[in-house]
N, C-alpha and C. Protein backbone atom coordinates (compact mmCIF):
# COMPACT_ATOMS: atom_id res chain seq x y z
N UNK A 1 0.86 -1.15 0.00
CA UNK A 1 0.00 0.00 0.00
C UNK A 1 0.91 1.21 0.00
N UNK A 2 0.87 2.48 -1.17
CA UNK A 2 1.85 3.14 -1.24
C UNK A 2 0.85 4.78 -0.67
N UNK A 3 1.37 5.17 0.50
CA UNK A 3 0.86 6.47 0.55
C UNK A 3 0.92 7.46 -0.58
N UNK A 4 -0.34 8.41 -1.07
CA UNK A 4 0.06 8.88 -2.38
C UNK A 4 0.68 10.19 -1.76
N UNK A 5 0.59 10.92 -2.78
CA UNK A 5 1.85 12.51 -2.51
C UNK A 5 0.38 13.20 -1.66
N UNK A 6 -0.45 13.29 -1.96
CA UNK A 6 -1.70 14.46 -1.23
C UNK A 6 -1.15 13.81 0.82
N UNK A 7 -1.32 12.52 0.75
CA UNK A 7 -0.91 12.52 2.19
C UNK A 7 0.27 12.18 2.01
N UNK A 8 1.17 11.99 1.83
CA UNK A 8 2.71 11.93 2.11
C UNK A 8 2.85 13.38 2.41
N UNK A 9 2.20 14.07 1.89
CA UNK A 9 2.90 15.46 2.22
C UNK A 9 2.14 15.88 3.82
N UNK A 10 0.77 15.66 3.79
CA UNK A 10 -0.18 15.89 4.73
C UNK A 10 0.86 14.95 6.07
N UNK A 11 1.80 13.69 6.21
CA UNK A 11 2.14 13.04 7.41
C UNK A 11 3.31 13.80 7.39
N UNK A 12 4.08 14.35 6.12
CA UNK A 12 5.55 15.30 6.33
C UNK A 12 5.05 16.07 7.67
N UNK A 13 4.45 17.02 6.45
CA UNK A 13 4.29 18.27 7.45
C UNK A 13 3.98 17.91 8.85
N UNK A 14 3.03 17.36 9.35
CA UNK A 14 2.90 16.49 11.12
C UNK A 14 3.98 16.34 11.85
N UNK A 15 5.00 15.48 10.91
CA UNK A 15 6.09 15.25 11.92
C UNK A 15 7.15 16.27 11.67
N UNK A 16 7.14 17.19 10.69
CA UNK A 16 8.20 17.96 10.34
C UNK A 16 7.73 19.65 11.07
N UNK A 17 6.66 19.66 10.76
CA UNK A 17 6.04 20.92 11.18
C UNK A 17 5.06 21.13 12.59
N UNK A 18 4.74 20.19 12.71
CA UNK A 18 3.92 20.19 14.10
C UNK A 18 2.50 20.54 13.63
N UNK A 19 1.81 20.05 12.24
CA UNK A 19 0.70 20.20 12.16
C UNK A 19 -0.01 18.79 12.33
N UNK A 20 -1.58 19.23 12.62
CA UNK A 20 -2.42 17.89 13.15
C UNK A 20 -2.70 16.98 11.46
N UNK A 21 -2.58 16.41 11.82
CA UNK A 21 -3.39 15.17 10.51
C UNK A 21 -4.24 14.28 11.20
N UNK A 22 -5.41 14.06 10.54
CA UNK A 22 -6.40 12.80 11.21
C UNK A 22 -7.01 12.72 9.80
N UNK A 23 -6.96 11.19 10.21
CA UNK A 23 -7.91 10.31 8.79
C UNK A 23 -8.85 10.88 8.99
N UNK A 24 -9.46 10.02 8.39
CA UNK A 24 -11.13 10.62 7.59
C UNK A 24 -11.73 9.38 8.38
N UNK A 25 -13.13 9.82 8.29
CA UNK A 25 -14.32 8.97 9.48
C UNK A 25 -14.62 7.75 8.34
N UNK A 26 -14.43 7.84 6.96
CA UNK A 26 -14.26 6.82 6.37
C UNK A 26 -13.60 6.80 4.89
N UNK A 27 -14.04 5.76 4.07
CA UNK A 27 -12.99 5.63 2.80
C UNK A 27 -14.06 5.03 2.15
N UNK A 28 -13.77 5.22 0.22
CA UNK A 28 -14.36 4.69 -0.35
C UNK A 28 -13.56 4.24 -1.52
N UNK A 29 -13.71 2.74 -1.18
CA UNK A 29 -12.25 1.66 -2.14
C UNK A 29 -12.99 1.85 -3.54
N UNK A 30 -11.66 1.88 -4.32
CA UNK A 30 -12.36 1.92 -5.70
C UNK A 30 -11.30 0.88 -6.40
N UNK A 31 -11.98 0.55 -7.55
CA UNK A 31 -11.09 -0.43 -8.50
C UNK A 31 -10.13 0.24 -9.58
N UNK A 32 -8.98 -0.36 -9.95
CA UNK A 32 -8.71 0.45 -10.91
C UNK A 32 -8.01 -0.42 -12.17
N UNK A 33 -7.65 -0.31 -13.33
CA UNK A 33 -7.45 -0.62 -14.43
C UNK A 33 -5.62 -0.48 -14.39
N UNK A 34 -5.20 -1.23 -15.40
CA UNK A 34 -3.51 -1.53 -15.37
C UNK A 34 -3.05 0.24 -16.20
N UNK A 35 -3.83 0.98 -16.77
CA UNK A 35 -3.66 1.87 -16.64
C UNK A 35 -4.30 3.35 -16.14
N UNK A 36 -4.33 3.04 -14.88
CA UNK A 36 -4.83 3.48 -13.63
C UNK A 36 -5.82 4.19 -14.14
N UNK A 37 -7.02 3.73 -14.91
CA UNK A 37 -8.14 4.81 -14.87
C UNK A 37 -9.24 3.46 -13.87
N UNK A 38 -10.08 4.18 -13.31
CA UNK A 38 -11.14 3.49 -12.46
C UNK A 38 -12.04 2.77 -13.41
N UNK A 39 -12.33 1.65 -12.69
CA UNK A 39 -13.41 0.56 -13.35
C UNK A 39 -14.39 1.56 -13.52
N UNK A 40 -15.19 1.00 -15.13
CA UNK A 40 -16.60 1.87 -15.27
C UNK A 40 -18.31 1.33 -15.38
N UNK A 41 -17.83 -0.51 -14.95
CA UNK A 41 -18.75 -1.20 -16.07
C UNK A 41 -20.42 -0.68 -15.28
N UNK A 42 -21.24 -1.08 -15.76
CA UNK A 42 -22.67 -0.86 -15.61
C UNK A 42 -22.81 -1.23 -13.96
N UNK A 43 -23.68 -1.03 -13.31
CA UNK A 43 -23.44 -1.30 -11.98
C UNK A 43 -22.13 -1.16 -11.22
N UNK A 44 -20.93 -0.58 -11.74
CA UNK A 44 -19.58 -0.78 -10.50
C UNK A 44 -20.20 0.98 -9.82
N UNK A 45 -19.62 0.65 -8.71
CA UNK A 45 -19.79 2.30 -7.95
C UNK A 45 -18.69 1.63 -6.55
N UNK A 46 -17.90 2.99 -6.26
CA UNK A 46 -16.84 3.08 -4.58
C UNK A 46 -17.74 2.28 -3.90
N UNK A 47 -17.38 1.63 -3.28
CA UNK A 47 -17.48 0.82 -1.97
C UNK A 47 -17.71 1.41 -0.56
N UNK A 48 -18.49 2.02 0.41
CA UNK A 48 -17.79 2.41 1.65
C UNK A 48 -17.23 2.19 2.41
N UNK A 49 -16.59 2.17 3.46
CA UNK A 49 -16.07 1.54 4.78
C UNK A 49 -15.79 2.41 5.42
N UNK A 50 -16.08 1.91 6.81
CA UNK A 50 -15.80 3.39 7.92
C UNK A 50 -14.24 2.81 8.05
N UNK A 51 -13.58 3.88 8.84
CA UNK A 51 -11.98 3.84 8.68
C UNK A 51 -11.88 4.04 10.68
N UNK A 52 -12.32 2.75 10.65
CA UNK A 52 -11.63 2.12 12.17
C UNK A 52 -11.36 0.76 12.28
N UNK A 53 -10.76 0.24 13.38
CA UNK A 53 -9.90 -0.96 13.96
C UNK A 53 -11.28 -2.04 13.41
N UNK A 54 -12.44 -2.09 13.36
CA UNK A 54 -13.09 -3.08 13.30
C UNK A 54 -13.34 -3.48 11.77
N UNK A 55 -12.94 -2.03 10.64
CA UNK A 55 -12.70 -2.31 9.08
C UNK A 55 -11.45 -2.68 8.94
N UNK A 56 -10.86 -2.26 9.36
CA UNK A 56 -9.03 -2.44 9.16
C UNK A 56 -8.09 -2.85 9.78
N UNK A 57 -8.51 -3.21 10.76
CA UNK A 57 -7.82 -4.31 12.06
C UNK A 57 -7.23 -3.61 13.03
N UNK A 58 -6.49 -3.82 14.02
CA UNK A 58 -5.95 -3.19 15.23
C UNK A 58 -4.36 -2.28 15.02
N UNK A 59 -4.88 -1.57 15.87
CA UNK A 59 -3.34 -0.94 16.24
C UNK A 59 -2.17 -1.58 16.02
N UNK A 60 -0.87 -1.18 15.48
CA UNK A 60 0.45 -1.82 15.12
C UNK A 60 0.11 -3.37 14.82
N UNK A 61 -0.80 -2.83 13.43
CA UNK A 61 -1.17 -4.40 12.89
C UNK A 61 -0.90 -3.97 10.77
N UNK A 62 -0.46 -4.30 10.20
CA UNK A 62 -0.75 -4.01 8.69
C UNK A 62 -1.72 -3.81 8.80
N UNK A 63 -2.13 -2.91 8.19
CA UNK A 63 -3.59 -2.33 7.74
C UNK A 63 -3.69 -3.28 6.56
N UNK A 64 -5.26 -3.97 6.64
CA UNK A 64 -5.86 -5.21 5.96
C UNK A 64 -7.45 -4.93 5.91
N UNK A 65 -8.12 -5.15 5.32
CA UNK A 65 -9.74 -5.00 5.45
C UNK A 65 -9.87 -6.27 5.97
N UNK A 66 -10.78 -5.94 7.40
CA UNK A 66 -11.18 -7.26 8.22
C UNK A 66 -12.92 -7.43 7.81
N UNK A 67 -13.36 -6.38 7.11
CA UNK A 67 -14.66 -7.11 6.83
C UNK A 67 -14.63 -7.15 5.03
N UNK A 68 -15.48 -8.18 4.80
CA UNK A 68 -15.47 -8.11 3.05
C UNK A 68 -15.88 -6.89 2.50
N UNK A 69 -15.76 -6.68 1.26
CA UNK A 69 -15.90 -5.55 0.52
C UNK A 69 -15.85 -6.06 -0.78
N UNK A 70 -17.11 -5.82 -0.80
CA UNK A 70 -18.44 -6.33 -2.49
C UNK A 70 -18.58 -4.84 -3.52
N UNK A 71 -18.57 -5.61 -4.33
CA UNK A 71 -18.66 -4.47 -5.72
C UNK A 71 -19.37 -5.96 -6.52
N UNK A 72 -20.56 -5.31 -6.50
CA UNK A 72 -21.60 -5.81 -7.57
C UNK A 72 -20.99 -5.81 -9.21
N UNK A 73 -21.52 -7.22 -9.18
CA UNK A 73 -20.93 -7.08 -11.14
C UNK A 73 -21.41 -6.49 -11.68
N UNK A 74 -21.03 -6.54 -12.96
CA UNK A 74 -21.71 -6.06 -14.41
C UNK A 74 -23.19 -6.44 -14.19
N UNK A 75 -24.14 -4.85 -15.03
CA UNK A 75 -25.43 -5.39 -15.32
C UNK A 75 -25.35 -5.90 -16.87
N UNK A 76 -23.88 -6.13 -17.84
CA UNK A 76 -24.16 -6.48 -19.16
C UNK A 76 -22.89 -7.04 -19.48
N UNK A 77 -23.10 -8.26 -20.55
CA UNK A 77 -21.91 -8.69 -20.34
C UNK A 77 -20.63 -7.89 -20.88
N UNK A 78 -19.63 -8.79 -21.11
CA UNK A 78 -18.39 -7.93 -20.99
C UNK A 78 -17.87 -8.29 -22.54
N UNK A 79 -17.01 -7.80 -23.31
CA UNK A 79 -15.90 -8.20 -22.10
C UNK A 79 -15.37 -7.29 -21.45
N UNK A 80 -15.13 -7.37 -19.87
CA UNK A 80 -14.55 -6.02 -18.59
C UNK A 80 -13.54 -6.04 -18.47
N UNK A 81 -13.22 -4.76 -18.10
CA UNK A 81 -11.78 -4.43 -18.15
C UNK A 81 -10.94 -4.98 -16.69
N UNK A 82 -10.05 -5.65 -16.49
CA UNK A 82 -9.44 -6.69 -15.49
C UNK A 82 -9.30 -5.48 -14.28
N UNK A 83 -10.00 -5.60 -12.89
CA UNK A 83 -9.23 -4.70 -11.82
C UNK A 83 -7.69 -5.25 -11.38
N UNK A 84 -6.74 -4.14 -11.78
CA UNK A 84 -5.53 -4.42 -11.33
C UNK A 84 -4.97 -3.75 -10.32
N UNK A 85 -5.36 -2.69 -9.42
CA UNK A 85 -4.88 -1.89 -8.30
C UNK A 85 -6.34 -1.60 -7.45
N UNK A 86 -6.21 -1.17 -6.11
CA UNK A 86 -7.38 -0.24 -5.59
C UNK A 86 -6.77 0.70 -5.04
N UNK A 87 -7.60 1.62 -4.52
CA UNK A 87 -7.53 3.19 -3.98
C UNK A 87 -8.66 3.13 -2.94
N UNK A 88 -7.94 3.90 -1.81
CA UNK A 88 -9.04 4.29 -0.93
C UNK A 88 -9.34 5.65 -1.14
N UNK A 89 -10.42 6.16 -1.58
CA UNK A 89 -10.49 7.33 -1.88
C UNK A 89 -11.12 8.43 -0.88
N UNK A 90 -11.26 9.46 -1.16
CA UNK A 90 -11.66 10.44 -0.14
C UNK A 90 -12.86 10.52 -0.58
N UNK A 91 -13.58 10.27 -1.47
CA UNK A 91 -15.12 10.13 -1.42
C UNK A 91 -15.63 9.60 -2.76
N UNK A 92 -17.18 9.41 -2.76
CA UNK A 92 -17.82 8.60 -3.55
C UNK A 92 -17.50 8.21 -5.03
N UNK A 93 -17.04 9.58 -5.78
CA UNK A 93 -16.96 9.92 -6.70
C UNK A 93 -15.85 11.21 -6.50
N UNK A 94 -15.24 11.18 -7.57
CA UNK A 94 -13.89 12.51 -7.90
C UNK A 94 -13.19 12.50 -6.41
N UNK A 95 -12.76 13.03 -5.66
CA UNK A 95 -11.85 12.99 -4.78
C UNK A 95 -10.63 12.92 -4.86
N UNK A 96 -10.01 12.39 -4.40
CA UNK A 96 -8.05 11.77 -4.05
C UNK A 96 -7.98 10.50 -3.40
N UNK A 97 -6.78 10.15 -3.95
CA UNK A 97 -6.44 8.84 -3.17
C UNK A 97 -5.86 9.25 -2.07
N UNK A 98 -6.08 7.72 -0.83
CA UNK A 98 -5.55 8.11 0.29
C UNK A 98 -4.09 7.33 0.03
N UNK A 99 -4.29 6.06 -0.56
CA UNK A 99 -3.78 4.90 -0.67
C UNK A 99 -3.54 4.35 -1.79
N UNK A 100 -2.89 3.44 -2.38
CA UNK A 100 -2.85 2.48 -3.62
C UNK A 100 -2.29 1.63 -3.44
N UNK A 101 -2.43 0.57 -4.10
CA UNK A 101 -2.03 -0.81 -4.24
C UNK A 101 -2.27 -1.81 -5.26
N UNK A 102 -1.54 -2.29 -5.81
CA UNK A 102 -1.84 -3.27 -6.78
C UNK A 102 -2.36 -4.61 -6.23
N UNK A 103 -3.47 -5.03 -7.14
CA UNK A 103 -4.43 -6.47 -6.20
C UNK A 103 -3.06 -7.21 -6.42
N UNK A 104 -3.11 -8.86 -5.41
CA UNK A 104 -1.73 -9.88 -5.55
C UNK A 104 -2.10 -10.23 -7.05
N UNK A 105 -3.68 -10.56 -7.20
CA UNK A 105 -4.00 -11.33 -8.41
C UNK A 105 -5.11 -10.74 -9.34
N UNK A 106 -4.93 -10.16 -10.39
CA UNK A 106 -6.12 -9.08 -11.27
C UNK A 106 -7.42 -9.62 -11.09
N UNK A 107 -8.66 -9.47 -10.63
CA UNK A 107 -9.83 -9.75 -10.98
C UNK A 107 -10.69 -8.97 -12.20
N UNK A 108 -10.92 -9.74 -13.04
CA UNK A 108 -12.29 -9.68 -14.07
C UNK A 108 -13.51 -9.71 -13.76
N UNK A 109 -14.19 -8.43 -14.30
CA UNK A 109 -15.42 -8.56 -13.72
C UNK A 109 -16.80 -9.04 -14.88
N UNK A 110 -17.59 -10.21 -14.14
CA UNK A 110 -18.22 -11.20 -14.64
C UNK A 110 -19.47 -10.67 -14.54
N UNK A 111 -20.41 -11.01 -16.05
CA UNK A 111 -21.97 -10.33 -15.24
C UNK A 111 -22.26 -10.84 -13.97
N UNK A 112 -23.16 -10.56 -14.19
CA UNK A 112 -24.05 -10.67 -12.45
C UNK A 112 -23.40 -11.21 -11.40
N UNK A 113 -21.77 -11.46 -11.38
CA UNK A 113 -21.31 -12.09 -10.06
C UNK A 113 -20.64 -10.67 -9.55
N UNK A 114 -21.17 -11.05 -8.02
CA UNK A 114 -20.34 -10.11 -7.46
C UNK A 114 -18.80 -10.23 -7.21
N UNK A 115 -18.23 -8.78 -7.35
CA UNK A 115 -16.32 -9.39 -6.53
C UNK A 115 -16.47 -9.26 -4.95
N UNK A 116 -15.81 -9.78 -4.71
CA UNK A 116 -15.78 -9.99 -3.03
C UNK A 116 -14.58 -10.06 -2.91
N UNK A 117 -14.01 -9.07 -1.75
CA UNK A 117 -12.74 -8.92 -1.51
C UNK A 117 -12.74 -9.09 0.27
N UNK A 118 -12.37 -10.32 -0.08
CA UNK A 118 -12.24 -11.52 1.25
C UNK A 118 -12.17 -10.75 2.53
N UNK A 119 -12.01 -10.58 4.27
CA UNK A 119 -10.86 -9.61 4.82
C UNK A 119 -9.50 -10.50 4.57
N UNK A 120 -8.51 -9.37 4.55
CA UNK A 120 -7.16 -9.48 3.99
C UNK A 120 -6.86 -9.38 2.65
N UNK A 121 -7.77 -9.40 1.84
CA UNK A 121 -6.79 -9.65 0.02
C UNK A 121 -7.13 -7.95 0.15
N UNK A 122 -7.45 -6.75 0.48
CA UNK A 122 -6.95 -5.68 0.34
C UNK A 122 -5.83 -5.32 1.62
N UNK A 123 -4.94 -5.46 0.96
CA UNK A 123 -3.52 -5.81 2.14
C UNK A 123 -2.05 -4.82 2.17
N UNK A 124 -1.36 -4.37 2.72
CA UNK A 124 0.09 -4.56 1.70
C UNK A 124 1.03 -4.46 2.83
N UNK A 125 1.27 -6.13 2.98
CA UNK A 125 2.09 -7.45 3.64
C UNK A 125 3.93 -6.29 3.97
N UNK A 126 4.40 -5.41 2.87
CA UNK A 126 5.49 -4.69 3.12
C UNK A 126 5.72 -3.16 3.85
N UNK A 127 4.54 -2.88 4.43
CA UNK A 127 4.84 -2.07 4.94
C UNK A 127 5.72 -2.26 6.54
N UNK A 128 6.51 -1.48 6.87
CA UNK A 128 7.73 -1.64 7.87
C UNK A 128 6.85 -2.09 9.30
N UNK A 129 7.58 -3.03 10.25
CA UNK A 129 6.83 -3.45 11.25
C UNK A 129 7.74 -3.00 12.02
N UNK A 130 8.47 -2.50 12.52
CA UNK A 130 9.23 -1.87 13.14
C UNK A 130 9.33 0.12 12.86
């Protein structure tokens, strides 16, 4: 999960400057394409999740989604464009990323099946534990 530049700069300044930063009361995951434009098919729309320990697991833990997170398929068939990264975004539609990450494994989206993103497969296993 790579912090993007809007908060990389927003955690600089905190520890460099002594200004406050606080997340947001929540996030809305979006899918994205191998060249980072957002999934569009018929039925896809952001996801919500509130942005505490019971969506994203505990204190000095990798941040992981502990509850699933569904994005309804296609209402027509495809063929769809493969999700290869997500974003937590700052809201429903247009916003900023908080976050990015490339999925381990691309999902295709199938009519009428939903994707389901297990808790844990939105993950990223390298961020420093120390």
């Amino acid at each position: 999960m790579s912090l993007t530049a809007t908060v990389a700069r927003n955690v600089e300044d905190a520890l460099f400057r002594q200004t406050s930063f606080v997340g947001p009361a929540k996030f809305w995951v979006a899918l994205f394409d191998g060249t980072d434009t957002e999934l569009s098919y018929s039925g896809y729309g952001r996801q919500e999740v509130d942005n505490n320990s019971a969506s994203w697991g505990a204190n000095d833990t990798i941040p992981a989604n502990v509850v699933p997170i569904t994005f309804v398929g296609p209402t027509t068939a495809g063929p769809h464009t493969p999700a290869t990264a997500w974003k937590l975004m700052s809201a429903s539609t247009g916003g900023f990323a908080y976050v990015q990450h490339a999925l381990v494994t691309p999902r295709t989206p199938q009519q009428s099946v939903d994707m389901v993103f297990n808790a844990g497969d939105l993950s990223h296993a390298q961020l420093p534990t120390s």
